[in-house]
N, C-alpha and C. Protein backbone atom coordinates (compact mmCIF):
# COMPACT_ATOMS: atom_id res chain seq x y z
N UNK A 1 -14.07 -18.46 15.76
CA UNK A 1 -13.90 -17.43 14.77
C UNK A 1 -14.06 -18.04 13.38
N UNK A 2 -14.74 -17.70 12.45
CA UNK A 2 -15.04 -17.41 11.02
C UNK A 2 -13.78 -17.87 10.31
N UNK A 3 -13.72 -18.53 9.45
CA UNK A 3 -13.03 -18.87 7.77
C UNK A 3 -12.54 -17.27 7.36
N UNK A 4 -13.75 -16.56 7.64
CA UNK A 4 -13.77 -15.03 6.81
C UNK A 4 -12.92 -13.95 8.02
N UNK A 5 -13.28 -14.22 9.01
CA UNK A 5 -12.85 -13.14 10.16
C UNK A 5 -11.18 -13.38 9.75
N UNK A 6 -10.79 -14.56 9.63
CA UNK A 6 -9.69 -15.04 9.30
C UNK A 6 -8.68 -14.39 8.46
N UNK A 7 -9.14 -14.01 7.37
CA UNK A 7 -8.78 -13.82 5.98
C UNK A 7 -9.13 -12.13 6.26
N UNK A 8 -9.88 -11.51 7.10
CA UNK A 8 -9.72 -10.14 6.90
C UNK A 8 -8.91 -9.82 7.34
N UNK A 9 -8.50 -10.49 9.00
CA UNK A 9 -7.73 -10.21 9.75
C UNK A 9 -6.02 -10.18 9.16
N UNK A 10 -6.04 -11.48 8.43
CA UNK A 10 -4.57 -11.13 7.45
C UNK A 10 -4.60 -10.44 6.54
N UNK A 11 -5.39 -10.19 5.68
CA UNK A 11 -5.55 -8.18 4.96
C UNK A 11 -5.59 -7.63 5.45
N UNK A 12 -5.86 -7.06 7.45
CA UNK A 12 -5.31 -6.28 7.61
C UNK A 12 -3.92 -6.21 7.67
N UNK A 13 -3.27 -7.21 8.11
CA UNK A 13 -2.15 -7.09 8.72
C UNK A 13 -1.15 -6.67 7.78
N UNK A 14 -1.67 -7.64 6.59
CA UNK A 14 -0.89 -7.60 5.22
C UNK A 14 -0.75 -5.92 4.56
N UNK A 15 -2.18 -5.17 5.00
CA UNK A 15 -2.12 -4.01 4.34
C UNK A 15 -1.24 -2.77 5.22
N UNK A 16 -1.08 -3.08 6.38
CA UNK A 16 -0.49 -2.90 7.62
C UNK A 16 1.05 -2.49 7.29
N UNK A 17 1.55 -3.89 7.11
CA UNK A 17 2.92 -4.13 6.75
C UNK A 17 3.26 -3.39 5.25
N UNK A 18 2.25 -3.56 4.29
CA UNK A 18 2.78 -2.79 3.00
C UNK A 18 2.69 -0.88 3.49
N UNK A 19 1.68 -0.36 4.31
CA UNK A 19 1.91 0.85 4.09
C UNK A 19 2.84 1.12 5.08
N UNK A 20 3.46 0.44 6.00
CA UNK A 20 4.58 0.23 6.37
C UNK A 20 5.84 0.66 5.36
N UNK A 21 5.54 -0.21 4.83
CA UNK A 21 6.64 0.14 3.32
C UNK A 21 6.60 1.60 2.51
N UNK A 22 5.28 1.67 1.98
CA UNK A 22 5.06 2.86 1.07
C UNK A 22 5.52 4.25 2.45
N UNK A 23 5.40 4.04 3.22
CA UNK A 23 5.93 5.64 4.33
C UNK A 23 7.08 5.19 4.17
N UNK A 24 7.65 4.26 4.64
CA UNK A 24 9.18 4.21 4.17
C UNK A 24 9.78 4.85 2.86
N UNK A 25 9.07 4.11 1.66
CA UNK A 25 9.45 5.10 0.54
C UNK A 25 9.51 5.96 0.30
N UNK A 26 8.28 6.71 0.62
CA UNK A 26 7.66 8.32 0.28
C UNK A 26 8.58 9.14 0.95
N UNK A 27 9.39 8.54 2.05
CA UNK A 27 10.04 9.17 2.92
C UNK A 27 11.13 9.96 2.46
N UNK A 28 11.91 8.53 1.84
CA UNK A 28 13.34 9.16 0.57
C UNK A 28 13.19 9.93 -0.69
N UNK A 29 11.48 9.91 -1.00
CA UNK A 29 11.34 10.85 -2.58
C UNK A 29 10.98 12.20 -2.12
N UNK A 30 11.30 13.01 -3.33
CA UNK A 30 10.97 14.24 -2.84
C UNK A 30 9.59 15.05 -3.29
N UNK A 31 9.65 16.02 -2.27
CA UNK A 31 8.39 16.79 -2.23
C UNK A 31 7.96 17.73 -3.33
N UNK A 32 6.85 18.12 -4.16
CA UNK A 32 6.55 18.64 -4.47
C UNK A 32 6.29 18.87 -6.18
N UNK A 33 6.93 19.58 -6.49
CA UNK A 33 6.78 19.37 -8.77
C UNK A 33 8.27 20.07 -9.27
N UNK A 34 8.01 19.43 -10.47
CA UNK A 34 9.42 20.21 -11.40
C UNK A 34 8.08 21.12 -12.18
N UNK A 35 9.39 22.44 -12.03
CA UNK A 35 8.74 23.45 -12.98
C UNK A 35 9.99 24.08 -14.22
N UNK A 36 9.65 24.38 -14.90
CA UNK A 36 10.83 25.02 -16.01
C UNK A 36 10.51 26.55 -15.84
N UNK A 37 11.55 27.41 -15.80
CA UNK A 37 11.29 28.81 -16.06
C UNK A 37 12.51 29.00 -17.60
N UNK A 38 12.22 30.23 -17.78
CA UNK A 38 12.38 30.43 -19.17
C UNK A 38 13.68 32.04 -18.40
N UNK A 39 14.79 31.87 -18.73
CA UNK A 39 15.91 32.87 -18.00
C UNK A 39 16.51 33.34 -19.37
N UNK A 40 16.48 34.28 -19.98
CA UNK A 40 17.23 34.99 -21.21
C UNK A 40 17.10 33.78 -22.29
N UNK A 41 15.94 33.23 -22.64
CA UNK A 41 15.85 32.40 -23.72
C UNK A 41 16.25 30.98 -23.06
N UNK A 42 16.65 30.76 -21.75
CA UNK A 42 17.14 29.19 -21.55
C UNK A 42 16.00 28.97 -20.82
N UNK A 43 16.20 27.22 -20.69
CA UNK A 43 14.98 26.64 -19.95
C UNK A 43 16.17 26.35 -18.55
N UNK A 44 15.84 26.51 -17.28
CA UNK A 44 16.36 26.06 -16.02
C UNK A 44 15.03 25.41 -15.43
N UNK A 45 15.54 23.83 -14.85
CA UNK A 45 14.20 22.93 -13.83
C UNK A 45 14.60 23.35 -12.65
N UNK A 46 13.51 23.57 -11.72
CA UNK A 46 14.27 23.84 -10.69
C UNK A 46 12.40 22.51 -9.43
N UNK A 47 12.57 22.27 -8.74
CA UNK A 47 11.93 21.39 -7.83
C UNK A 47 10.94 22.64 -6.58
N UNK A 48 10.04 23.12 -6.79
CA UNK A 48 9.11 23.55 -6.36
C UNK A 48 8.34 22.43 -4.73
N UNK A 49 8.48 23.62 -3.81
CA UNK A 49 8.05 22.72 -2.85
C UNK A 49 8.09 23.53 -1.79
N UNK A 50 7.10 22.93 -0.58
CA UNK A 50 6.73 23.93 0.44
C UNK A 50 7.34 23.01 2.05
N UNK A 51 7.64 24.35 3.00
CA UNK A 51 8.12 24.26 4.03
C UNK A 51 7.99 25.06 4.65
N UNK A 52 6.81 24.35 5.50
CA UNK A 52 5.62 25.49 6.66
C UNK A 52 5.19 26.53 5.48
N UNK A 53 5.26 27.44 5.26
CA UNK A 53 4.28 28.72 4.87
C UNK A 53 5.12 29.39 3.26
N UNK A 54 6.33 28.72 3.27
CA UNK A 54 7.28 29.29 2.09
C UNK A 54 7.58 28.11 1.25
N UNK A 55 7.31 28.64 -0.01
CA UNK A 55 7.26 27.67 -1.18
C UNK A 55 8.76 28.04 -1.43
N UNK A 56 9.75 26.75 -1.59
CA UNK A 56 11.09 26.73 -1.61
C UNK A 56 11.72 26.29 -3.44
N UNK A 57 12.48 26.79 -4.24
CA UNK A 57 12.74 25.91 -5.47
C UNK A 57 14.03 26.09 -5.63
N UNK A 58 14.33 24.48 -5.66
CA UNK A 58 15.57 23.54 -5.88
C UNK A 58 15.85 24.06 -6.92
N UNK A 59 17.40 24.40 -7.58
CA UNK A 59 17.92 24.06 -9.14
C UNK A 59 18.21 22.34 -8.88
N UNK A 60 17.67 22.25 -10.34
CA UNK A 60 17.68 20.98 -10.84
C UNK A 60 18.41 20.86 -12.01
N UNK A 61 19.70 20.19 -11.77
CA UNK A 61 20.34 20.02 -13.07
C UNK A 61 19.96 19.11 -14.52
N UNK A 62 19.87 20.10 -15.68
CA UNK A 62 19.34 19.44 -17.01
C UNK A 62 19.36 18.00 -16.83
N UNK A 63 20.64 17.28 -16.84
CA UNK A 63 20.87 15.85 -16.75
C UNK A 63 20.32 15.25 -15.63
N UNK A 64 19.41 15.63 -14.76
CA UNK A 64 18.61 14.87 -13.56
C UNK A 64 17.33 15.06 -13.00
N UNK A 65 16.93 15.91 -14.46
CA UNK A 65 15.45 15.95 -14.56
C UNK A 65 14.60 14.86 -14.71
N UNK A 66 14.54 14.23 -15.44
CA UNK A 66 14.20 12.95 -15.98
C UNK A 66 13.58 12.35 -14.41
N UNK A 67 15.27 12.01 -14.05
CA UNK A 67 14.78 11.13 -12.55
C UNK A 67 14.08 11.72 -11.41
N UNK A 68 14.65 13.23 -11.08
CA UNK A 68 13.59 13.61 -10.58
C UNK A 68 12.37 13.88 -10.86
N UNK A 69 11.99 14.07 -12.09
CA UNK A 69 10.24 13.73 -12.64
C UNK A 69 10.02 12.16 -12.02
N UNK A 70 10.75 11.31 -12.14
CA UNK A 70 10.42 10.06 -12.11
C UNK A 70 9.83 9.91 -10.86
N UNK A 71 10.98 10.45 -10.09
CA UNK A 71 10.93 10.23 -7.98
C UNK A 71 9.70 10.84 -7.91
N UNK A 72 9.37 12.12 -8.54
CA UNK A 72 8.08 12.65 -7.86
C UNK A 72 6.70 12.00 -8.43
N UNK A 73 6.76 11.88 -9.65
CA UNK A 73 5.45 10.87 -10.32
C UNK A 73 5.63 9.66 -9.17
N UNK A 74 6.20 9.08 -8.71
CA UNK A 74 6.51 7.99 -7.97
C UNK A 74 5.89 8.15 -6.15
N UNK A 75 6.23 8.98 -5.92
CA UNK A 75 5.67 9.92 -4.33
C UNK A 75 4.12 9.80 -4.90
N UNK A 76 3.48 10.42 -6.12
CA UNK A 76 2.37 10.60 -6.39
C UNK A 76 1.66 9.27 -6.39
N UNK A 77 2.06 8.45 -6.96
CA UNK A 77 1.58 6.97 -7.28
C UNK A 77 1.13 6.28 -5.68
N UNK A 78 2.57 6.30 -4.65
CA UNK A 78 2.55 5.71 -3.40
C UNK A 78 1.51 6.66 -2.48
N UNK A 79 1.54 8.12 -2.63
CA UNK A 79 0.31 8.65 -1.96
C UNK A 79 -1.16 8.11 -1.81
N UNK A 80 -1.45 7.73 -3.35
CA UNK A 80 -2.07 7.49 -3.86
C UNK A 80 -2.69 5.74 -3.64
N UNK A 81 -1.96 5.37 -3.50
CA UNK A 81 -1.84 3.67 -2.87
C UNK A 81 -2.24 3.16 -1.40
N UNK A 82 -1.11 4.31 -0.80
CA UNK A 82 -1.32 4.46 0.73
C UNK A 82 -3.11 4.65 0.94
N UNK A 83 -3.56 5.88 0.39
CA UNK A 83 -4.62 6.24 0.58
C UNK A 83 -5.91 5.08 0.64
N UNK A 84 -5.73 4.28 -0.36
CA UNK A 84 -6.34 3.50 -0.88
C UNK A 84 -6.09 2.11 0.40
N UNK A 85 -5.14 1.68 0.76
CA UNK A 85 -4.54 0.92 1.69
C UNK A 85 -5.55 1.34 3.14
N UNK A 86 -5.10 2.43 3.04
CA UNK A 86 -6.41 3.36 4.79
C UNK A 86 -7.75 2.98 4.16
N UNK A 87 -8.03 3.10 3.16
CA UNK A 87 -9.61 3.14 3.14
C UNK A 87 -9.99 1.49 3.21
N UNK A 88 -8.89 0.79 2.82
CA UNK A 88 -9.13 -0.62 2.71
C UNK A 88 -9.16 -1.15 4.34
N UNK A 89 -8.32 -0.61 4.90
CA UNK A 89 -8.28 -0.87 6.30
C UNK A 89 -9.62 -0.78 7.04
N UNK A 90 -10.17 0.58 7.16
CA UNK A 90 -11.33 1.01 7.48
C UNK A 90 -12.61 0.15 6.97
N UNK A 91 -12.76 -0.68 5.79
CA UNK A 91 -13.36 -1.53 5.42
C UNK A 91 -13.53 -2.81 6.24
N UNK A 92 -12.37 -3.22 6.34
CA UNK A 92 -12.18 -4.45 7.18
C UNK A 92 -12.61 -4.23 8.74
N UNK A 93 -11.81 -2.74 9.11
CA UNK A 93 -12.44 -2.71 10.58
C UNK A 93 -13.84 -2.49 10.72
N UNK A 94 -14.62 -1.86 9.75
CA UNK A 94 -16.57 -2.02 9.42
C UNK A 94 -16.82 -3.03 9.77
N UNK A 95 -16.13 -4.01 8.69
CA UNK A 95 -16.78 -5.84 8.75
C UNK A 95 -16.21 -6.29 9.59
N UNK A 96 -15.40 -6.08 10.62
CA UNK A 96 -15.06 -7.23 11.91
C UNK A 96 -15.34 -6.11 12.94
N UNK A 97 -16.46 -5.25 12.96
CA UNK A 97 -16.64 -4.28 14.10
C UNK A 97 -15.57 -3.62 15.22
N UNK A 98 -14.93 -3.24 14.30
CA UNK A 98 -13.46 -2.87 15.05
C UNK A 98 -12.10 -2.94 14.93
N UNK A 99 -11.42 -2.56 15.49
CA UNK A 99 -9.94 -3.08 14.51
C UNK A 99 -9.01 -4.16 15.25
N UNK A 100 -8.83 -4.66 14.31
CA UNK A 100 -8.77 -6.36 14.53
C UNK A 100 -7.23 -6.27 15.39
N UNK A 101 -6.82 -7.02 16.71
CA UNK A 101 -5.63 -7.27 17.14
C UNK A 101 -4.65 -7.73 16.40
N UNK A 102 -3.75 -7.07 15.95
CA UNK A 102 -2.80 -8.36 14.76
C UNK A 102 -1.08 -7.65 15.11
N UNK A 103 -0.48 -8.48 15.27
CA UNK A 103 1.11 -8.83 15.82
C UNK A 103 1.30 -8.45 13.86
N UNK A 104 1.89 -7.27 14.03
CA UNK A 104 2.86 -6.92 12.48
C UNK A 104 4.30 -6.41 13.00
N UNK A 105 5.24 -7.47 12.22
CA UNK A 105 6.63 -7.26 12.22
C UNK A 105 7.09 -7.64 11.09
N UNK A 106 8.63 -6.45 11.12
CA UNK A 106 8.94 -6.67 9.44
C UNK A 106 9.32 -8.28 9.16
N UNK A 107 9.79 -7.92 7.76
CA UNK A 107 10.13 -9.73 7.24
C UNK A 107 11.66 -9.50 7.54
N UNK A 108 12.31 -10.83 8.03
CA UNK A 108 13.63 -11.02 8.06
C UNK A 108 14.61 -10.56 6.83
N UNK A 109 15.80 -10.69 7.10
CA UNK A 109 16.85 -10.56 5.92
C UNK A 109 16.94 -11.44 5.33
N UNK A 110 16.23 -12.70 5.83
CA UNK A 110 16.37 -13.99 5.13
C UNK A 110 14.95 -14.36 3.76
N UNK A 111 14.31 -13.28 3.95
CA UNK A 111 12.99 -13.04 3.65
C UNK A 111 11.32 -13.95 4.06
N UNK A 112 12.74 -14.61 5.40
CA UNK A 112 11.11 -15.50 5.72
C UNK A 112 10.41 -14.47 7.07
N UNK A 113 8.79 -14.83 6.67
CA UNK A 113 7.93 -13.94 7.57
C UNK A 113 7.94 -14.38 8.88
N UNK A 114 8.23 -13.62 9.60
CA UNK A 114 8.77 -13.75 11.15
C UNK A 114 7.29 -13.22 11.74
N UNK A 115 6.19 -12.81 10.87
CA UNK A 115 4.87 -11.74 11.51
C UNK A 115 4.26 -12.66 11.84
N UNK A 116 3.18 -12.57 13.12
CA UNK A 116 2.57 -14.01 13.77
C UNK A 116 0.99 -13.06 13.87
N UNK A 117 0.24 -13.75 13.82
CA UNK A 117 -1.18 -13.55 13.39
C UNK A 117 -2.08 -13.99 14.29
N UNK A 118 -2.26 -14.09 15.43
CA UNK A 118 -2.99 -14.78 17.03
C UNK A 118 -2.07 -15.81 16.67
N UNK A 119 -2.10 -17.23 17.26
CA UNK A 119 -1.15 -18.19 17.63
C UNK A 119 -0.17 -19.26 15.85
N UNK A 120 -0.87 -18.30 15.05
CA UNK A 120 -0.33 -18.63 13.88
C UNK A 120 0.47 -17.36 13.40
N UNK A 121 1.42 -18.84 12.64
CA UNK A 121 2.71 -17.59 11.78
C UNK A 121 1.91 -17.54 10.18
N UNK A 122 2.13 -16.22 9.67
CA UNK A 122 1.69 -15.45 8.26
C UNK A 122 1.72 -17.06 7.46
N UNK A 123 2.61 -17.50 7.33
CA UNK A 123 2.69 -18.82 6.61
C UNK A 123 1.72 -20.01 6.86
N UNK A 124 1.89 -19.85 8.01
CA UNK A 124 0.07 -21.34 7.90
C UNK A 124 -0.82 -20.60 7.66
N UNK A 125 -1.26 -19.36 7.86
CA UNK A 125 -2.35 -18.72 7.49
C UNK A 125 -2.35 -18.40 6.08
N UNK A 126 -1.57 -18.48 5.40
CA UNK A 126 -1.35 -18.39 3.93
C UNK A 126 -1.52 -19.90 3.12
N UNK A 127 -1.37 -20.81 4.11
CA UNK A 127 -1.41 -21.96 3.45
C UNK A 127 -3.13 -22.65 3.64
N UNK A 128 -3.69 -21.76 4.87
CA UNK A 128 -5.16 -21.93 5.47
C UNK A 128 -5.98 -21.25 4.39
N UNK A 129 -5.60 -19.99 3.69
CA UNK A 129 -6.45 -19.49 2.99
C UNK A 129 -6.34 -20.12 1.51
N UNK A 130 -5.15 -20.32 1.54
CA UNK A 130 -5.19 -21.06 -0.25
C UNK A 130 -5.73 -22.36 0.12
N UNK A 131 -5.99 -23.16 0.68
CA UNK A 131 -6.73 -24.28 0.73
C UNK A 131 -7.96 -23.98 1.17
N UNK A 132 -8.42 -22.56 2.05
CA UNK A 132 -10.25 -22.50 2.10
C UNK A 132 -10.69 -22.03 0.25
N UNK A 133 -9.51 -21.18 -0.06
CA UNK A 133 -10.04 -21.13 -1.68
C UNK A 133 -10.67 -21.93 -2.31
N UNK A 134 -9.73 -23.19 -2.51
CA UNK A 134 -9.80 -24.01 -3.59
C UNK A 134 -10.81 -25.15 -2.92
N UNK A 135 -11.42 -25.30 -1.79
CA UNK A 135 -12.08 -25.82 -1.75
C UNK A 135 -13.75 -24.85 -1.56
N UNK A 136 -13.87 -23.68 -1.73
CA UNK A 136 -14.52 -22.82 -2.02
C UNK A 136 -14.72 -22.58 -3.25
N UNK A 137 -14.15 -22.78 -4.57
CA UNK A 137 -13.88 -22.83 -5.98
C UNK A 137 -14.39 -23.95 -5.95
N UNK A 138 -14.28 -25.37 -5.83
CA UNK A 138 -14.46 -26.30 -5.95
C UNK A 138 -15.93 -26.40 -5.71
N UNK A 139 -16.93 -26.35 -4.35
CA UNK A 139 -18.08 -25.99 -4.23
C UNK A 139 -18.68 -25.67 -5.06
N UNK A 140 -18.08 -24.05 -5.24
CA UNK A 140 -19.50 -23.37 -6.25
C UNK A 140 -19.00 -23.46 -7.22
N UNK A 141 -17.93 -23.70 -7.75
CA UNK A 141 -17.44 -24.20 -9.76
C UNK A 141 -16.74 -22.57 -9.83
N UNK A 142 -15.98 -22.08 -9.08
CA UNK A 142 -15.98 -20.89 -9.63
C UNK A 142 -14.44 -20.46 -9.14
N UNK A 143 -13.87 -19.46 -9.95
CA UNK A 143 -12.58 -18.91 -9.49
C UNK A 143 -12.20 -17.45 -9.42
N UNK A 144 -13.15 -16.49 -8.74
CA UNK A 144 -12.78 -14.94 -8.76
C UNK A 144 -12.18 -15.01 -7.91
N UNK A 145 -11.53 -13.69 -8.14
CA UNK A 145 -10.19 -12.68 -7.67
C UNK A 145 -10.96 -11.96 -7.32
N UNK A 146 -10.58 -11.06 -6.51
CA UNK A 146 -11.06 -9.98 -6.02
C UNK A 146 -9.67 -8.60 -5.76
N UNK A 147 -10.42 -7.32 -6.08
CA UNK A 147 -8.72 -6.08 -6.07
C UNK A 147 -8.94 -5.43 -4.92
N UNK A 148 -10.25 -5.56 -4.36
CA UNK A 148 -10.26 -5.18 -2.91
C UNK A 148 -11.36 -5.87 -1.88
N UNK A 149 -11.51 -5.26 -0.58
CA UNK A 149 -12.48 -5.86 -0.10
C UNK A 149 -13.57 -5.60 -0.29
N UNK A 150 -14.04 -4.59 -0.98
CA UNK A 150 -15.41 -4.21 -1.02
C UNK A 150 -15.62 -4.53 -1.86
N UNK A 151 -15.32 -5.24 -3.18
CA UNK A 151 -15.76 -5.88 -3.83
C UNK A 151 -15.96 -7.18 -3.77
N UNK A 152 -14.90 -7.95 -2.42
CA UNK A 152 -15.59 -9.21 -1.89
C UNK A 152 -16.70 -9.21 -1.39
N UNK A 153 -16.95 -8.51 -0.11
CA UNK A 153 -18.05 -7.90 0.58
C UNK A 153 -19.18 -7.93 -0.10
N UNK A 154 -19.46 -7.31 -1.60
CA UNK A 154 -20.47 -7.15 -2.38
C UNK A 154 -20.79 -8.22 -2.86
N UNK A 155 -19.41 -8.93 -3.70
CA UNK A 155 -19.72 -10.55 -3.93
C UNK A 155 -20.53 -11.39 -3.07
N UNK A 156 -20.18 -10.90 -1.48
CA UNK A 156 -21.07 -12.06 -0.58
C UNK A 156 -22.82 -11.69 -0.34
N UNK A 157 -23.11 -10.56 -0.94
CA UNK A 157 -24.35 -9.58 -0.96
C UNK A 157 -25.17 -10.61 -1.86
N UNK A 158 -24.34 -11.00 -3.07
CA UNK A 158 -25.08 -11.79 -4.31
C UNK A 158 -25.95 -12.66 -3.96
């Protein structure tokens, strides 16, 4: 197996384990928008949101608007991430013709990675890729980053 098969295979796993996380989150924020209505000259927020076929709205007290704007801009952001996380996935399974076998388990309480990757733990494979880097930097004189895979992918097109 490939230097590269290598390194996708732990972006998947890695992206695996984070949207792991983001459903966890999205889970505790809530659904839907703050709206203001206007009641005999007052403003009342109340939390707009649907369940099956009926659009439901929360009163929202003045003093906990704020945070609930916050929680829901926040749901929006992680939707939004997640999404991006699937499409990244689907990338990787393109370039390794399929979707790659990979052992994902959470991280301990101790925060060391307990996730094993074929006969390696997340940690030598983390220590395998920062040393194919830098001797990959070293080669061609060069040090990009990359924010996803398809812009590695393209890099290797060059």
């Amino acid at each position: 197996m490939s230097v590269l098969e290598d390194v996708l295979r732990e972006e998947y796993a890695r992206s695996l384990r984070l949207g792991h996380l983001m459903e966890k989150e999205l889970a505790s924020l809530p659904k839907g928008s703050v709206r203001v209505r206007m009641i005999r000259g007052r403003e009342y927020y109340y939390l707009n949101h649907r369940e099956g076929d009926r659009v439901l709205s929360d009163y929202i007290p003045a003093s906990e608007v704020e945070v609930v704007r916050t929680m829901v801009a926040r749901r929006k952001e992680l939707k939004a991430a997640l999404k991006e996380q699937e499409r990244s996935r689907k990338q990787i399974e393109r370039a390794l013709g399929g979707r790659p076998d990979v052992d994902v388990r959470e991280e301990s309480a101790a925060g060391d990675s307990t996730a094993h990757f074929g006969c390696f733990q997340i940690s030598e494979m983390k220590k395998h890729v920062s040393n194919f880097e830098a001797r990959f930097e070293a080669e061609h004189g060069i040090g990009e980053t990359f924010d996803n895979v398809e812009q590695f992918m393209t890099s290797l097109d060059d």
